[in-house]
Protein backbone atom coordinates (compact mmCIF):
# COMPACT_ATOMS: atom_id res chain seq x y z
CA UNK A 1 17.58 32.37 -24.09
CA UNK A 2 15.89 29.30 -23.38
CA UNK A 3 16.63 27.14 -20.32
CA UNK A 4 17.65 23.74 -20.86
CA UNK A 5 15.29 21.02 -19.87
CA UNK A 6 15.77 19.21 -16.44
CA UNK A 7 17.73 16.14 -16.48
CA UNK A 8 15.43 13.36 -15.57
CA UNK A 9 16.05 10.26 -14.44
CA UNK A 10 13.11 7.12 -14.16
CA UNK A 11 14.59 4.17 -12.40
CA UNK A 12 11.69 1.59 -13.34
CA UNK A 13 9.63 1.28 -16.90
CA UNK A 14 5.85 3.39 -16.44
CA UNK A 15 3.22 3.23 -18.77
CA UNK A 16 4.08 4.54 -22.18
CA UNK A 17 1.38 6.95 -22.28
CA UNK A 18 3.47 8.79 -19.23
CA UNK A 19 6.89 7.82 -20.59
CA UNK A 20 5.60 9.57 -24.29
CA UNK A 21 4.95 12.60 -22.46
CA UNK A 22 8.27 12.63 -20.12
CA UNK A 23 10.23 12.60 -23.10
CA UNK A 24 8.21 15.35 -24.71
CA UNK A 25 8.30 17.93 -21.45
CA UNK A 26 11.96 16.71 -20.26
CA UNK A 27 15.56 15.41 -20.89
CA UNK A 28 14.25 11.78 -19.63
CA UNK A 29 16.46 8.96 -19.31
CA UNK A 30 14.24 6.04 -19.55
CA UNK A 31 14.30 2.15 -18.41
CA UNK A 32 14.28 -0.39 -21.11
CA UNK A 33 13.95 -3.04 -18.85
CA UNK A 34 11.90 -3.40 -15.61
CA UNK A 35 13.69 -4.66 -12.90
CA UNK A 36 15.11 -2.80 -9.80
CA UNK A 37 18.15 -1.59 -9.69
CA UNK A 38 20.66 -1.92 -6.99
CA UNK A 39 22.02 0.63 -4.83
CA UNK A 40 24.95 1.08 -7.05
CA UNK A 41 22.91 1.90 -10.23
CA UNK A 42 20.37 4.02 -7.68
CA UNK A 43 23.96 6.51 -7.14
CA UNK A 44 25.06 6.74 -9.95
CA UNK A 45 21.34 8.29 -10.92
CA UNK A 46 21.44 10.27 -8.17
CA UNK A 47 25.01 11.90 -9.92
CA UNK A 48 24.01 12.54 -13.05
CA UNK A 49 20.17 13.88 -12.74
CA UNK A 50 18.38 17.01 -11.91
CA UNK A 51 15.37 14.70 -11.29
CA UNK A 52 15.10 11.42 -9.99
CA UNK A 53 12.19 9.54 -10.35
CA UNK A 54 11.91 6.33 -8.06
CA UNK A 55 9.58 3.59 -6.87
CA UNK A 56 8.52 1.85 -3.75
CA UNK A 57 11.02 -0.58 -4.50
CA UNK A 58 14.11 1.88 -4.48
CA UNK A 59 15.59 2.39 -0.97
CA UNK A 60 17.09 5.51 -0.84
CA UNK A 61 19.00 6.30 2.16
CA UNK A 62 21.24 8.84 3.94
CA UNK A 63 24.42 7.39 2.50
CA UNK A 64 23.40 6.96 -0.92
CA UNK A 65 21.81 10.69 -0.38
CA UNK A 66 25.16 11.71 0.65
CA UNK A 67 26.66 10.38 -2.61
CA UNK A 68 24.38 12.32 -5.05
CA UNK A 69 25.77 15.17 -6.87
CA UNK A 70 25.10 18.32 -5.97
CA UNK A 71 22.85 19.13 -9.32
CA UNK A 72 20.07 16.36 -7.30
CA UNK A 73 17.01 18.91 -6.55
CA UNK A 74 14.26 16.93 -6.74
CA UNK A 75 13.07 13.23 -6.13
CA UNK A 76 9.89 13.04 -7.50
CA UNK A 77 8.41 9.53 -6.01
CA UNK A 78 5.78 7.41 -8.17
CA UNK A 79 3.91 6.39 -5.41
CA UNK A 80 2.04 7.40 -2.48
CA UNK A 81 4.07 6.27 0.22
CA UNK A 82 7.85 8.15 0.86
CA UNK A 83 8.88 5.05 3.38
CA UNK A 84 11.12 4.18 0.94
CA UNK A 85 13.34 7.51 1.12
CA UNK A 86 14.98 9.20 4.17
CA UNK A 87 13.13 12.48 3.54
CA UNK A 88 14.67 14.46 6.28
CA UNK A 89 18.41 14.10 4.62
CA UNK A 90 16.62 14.64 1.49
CA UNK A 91 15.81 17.89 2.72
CA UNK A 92 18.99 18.52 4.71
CA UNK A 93 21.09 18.30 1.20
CA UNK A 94 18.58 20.33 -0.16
CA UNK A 95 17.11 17.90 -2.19
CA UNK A 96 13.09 18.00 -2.43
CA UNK A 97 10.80 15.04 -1.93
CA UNK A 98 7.22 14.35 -3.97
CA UNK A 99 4.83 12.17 -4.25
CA UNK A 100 1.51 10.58 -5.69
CA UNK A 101 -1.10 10.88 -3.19
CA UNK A 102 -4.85 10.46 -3.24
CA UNK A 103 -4.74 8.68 -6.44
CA UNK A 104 -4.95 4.92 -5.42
CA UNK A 105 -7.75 5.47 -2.91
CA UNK A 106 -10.31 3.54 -4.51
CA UNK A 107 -8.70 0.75 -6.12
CA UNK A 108 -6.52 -0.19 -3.06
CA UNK A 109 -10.54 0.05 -1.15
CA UNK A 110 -11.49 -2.13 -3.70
CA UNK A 111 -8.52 -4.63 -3.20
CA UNK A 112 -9.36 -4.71 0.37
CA UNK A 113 -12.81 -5.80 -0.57
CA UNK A 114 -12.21 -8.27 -2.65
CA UNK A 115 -9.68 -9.86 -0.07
CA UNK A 116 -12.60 -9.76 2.27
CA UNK A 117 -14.63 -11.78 -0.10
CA UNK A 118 -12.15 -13.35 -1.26
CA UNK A 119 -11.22 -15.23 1.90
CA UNK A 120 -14.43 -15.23 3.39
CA UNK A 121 -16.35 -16.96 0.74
CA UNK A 122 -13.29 -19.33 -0.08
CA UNK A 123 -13.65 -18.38 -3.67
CA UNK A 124 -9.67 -19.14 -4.24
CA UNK A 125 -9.93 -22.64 -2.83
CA UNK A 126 -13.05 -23.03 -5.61
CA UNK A 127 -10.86 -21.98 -8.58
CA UNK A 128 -8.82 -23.97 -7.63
CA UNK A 129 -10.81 -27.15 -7.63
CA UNK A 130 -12.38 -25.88 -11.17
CA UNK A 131 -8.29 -25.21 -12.47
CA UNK A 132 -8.02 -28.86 -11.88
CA UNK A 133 -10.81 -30.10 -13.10
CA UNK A 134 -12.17 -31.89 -10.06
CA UNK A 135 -15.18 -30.30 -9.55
CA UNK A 136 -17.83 -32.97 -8.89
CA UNK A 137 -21.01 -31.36 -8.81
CA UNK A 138 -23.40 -28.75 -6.32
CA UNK A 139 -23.22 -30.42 -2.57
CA UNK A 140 -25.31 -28.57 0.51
CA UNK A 141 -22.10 -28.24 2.75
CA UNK A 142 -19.44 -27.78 -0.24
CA UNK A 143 -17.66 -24.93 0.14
CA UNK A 144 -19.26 -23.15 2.60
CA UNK A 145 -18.27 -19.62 3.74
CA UNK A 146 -19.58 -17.06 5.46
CA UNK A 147 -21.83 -14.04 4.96
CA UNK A 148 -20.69 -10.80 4.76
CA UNK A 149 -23.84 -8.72 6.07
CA UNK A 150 -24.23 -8.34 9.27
CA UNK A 151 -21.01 -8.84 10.55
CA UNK A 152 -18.09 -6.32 12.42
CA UNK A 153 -15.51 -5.00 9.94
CA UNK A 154 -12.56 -3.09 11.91
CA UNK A 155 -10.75 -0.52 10.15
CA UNK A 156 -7.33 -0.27 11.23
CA UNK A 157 -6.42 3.63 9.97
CA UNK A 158 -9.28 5.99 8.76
CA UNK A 159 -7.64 8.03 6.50
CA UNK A 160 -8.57 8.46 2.88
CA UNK A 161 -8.37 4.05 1.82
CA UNK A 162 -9.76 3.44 4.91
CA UNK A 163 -12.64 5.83 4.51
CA UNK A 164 -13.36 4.24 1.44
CA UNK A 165 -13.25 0.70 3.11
CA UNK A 166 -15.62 1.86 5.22
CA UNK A 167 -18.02 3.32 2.57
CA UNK A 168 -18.21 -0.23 0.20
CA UNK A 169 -18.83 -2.47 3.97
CA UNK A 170 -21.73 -0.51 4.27
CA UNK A 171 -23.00 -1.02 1.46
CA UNK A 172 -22.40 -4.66 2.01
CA UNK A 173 -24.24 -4.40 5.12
CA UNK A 174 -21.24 -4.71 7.35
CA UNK A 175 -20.94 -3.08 10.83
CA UNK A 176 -17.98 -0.73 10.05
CA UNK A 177 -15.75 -0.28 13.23
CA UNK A 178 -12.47 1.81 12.92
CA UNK A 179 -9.64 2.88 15.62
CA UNK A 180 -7.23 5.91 14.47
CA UNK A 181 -5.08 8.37 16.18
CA UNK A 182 -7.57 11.07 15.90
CA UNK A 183 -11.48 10.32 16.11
CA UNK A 184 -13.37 11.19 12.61
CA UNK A 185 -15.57 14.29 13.16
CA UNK A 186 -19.18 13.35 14.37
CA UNK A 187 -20.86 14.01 10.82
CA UNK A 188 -18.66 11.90 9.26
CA UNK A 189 -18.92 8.71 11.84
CA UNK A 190 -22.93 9.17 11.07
CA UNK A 191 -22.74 9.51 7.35
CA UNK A 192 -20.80 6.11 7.22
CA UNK A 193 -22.04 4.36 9.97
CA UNK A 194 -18.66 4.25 12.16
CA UNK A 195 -18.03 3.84 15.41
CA UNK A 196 -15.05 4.40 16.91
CA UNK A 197 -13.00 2.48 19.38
CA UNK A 198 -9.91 4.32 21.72
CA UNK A 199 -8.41 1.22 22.68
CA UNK A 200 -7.19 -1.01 19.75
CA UNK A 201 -7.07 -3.92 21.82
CA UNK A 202 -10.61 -3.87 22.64
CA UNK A 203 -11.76 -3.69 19.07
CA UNK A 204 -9.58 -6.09 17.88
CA UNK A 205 -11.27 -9.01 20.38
CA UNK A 206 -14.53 -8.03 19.25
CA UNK A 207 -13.86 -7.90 14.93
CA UNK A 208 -15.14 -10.78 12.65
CA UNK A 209 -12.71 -8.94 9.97
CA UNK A 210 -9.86 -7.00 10.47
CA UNK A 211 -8.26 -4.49 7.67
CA UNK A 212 -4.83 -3.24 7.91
CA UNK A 213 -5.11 0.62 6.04
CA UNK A 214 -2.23 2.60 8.20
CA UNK A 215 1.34 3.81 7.00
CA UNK A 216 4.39 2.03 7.89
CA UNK A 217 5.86 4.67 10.81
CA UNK A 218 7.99 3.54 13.38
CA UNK A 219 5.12 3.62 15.17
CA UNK A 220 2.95 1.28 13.88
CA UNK A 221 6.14 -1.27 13.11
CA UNK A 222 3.90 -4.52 14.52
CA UNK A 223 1.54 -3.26 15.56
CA UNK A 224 -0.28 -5.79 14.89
CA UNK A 225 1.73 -8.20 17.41
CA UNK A 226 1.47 -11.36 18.54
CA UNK A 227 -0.27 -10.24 21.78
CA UNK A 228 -2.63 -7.98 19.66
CA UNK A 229 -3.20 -11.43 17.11
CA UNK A 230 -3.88 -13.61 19.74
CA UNK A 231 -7.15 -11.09 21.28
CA UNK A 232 -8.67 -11.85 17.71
CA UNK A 233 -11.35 -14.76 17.63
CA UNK A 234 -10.89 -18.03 16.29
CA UNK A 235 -13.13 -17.10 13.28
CA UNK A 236 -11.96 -13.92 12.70
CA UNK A 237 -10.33 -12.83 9.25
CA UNK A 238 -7.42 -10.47 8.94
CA UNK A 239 -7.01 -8.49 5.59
CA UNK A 240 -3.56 -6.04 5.22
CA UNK A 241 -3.72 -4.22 1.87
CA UNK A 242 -1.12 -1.08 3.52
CA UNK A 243 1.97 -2.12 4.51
CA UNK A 244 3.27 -5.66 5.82
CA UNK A 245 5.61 -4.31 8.05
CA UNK A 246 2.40 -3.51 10.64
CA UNK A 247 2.23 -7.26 10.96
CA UNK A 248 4.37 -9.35 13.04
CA UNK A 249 4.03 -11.66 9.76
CA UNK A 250 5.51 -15.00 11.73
CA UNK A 251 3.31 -14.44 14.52
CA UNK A 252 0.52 -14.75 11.98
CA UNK A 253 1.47 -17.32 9.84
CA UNK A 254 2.02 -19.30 13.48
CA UNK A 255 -1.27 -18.59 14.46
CA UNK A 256 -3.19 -19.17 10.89
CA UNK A 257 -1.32 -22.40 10.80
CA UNK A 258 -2.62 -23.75 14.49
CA UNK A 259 -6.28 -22.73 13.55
CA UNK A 260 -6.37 -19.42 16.05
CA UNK A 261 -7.62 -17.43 13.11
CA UNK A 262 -10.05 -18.51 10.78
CA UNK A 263 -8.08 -16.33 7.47
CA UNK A 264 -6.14 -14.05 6.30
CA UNK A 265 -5.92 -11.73 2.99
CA UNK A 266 -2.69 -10.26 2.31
CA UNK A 267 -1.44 -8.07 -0.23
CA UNK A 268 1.96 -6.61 1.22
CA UNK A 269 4.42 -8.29 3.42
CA UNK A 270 7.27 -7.43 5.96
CA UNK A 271 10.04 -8.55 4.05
CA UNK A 272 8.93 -7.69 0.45
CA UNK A 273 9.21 -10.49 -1.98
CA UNK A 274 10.58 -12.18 0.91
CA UNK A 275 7.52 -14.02 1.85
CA UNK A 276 7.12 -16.64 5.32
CA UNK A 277 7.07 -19.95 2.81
CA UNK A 278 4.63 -21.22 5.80
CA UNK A 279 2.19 -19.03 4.00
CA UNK A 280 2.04 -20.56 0.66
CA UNK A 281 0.40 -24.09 1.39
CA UNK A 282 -2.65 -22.40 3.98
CA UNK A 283 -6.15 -22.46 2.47
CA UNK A 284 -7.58 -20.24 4.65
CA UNK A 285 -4.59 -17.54 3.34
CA UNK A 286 -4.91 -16.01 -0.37
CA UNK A 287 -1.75 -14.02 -1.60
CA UNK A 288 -1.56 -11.36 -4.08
CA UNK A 289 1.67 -9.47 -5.65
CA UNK A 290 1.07 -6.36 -4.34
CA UNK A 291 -1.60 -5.74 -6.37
CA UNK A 292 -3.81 -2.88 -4.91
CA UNK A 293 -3.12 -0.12 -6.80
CA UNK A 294 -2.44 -1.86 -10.00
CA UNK A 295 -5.14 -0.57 -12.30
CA UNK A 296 -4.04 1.24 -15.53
CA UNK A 297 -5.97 4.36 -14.82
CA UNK A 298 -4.49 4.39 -11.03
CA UNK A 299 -0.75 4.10 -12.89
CA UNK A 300 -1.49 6.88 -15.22
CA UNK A 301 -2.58 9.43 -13.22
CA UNK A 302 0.41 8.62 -10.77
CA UNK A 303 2.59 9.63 -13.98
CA UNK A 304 0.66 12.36 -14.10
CA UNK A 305 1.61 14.03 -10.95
CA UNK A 306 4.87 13.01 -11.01
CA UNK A 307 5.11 15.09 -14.08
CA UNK A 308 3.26 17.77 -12.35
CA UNK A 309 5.26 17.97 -9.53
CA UNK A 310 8.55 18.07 -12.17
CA UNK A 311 7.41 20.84 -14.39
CA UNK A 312 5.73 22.90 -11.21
CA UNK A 313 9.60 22.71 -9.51
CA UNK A 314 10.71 23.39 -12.95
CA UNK A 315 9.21 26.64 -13.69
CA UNK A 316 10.10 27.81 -10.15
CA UNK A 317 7.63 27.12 -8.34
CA UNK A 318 6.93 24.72 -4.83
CA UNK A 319 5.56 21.21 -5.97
CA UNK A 320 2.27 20.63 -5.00
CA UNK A 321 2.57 17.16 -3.70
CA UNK A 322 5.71 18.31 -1.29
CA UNK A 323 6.50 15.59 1.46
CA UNK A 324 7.72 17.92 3.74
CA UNK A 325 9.57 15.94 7.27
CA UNK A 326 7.41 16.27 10.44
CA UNK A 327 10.60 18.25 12.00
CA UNK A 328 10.61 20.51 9.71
């Protein structure tokens, strides 16, 4: 006799392409509106699903783990990062964790670039000037910002975004400069032009741009400090496109605001929506809503292995995007 399909539950409205196809493979409950829920609504999935699938902006922790009923197998994250969800209690109740990896490589690479450019060649603070209408007419020194050839890009995190950082600065004839826990092999450095630095602290005085492209780990929690912000120069540039949480984020906005570096380009931030107001009213800063992996072709293949993963758990078999703990 036939099984009957998994119970799935999708805390946040996807793309109805994915949605569609949910509904066709599963017993989906879907969202009709798209707003977070709390952690009451985030149990209550948790007791009534085979399946749950959550966002970055669903904190799922131990306790609310320990609440789930005991039908919970899977959690099958849309999105990269697993932050969000205490993985090793996951695991402990028995409870799998997946996610979406290697999908938003190149448009978070291209984010990053266009942050670079964006705050580099001040093209915000001319929008805005055209928005209003008060654009007067071509001057010599209107405007002016700097070139982006030539000068020393530091990639903070050489994994898969940052390799592809690295990859479009060359091509803008940038000197690409990374540090990481584990040195790229030689072939690699040559065939993008790297070089690599062991001590952070040196390469950090010595960048005209810096871009943020590690995890959040309790290890990199600031690690961008305000020790580590003040070794940048005046006219450096500071671009975070990861996670805000490696940013001491009032350190920065103390700094940008006393002119001790030239700009910043930020796409995440340590407290989420909860952004320093300080911020807001900088030229030299441009904001986006966490925007880096938002292209429609990024979101639907996300969908796509989180359906993936589903049906590969369903038919018995071990996910292939499995977040498995480091203890483990």
């Amino acid at each position: 006799m036939p099984t009957e399909p998994l119970s799935v539950v999708v805390t946040r409205r996807l793309p109805e392409v994915v949605e569609s196809r949910m509904a066709e493979l599963f017993n989906v409950e879907l969202r009709s509106e798209d707003t977070p829920w709390n952690r009451e609504e985030l149990v209550g999935a948790m007791q009534r699903a085979d399946v749950l699938v959550p966002t970055v902006t669903d904190q799922i922790d131990a306790g609310m783990l320990a609440q789930a009923s005991d039908r919970l197998k899977l959690v099958a994250n849309f999105g990269a990062g697993v932050d969000n969800i205490d993985v090793t209690s996951a695991r402990q109740r028995g409870v799998l964790v997946t996610n979406t990896p290697d999908v938003t490589t190149e448009d978070t690479a291209d984010m990053a670039m266009a942050l670079i450019l964006a705050v580099t060649r001040r093209i915000p603070e001319g929008l805005a000037v055209m928005q209003m209408g008060k654009w007067e007419g071509w001057a010599p020194t209107a405007f002016l910002g700097g070139r982006l050839g030539g000068r020393r890009l530091g990639i903070l995190g050489m994994g898969r975004i940052g390799t592809a950082v690295a990859r479009r600065a060359g091509v803008f004839g940038m000197q690409v400069h990374y540090h990481n826990r584990r040195r790229l092999r030689p072939e690699v450095e040559q065939e993008l032009g790297a070089t690599w630095w062991d001590s952070l602290d040196q390469m950090v005085s010595r960048m005209d741009i810096l871009s943020i492209n590690c995890p959040h780990t309790p290890s990199t929690f600031h690690l961008v400090n305000a020790r580590r912000l003040k070794l940048m120069k005046p006219t450096a540039v500071i671009v975070n496109t990861s996670r805000g949480e490696v940013i001491d984020e009032n350190a920065l906005t103390r700094m940008l605001r006393a002119g001790e570096i030239a700009g910043a380009g930020l796409d995440v931030y340590e407290r989420g929506t909860d952004i320093n107001p300080r911020l807001r009213d900088l030229p030299n800063v441009v904001l986006l809503p966490q925007m880096g992996s938002a292209t429609v072709e990024g979101r639907v293949e996300m969908g796509e292995k989180v359906i993936v993963n589903i049906k590969t758990f369903e038919d018995g078999h071990r996910p292939p995007d499995l977040v498995v703990p480091p203890m483990l």
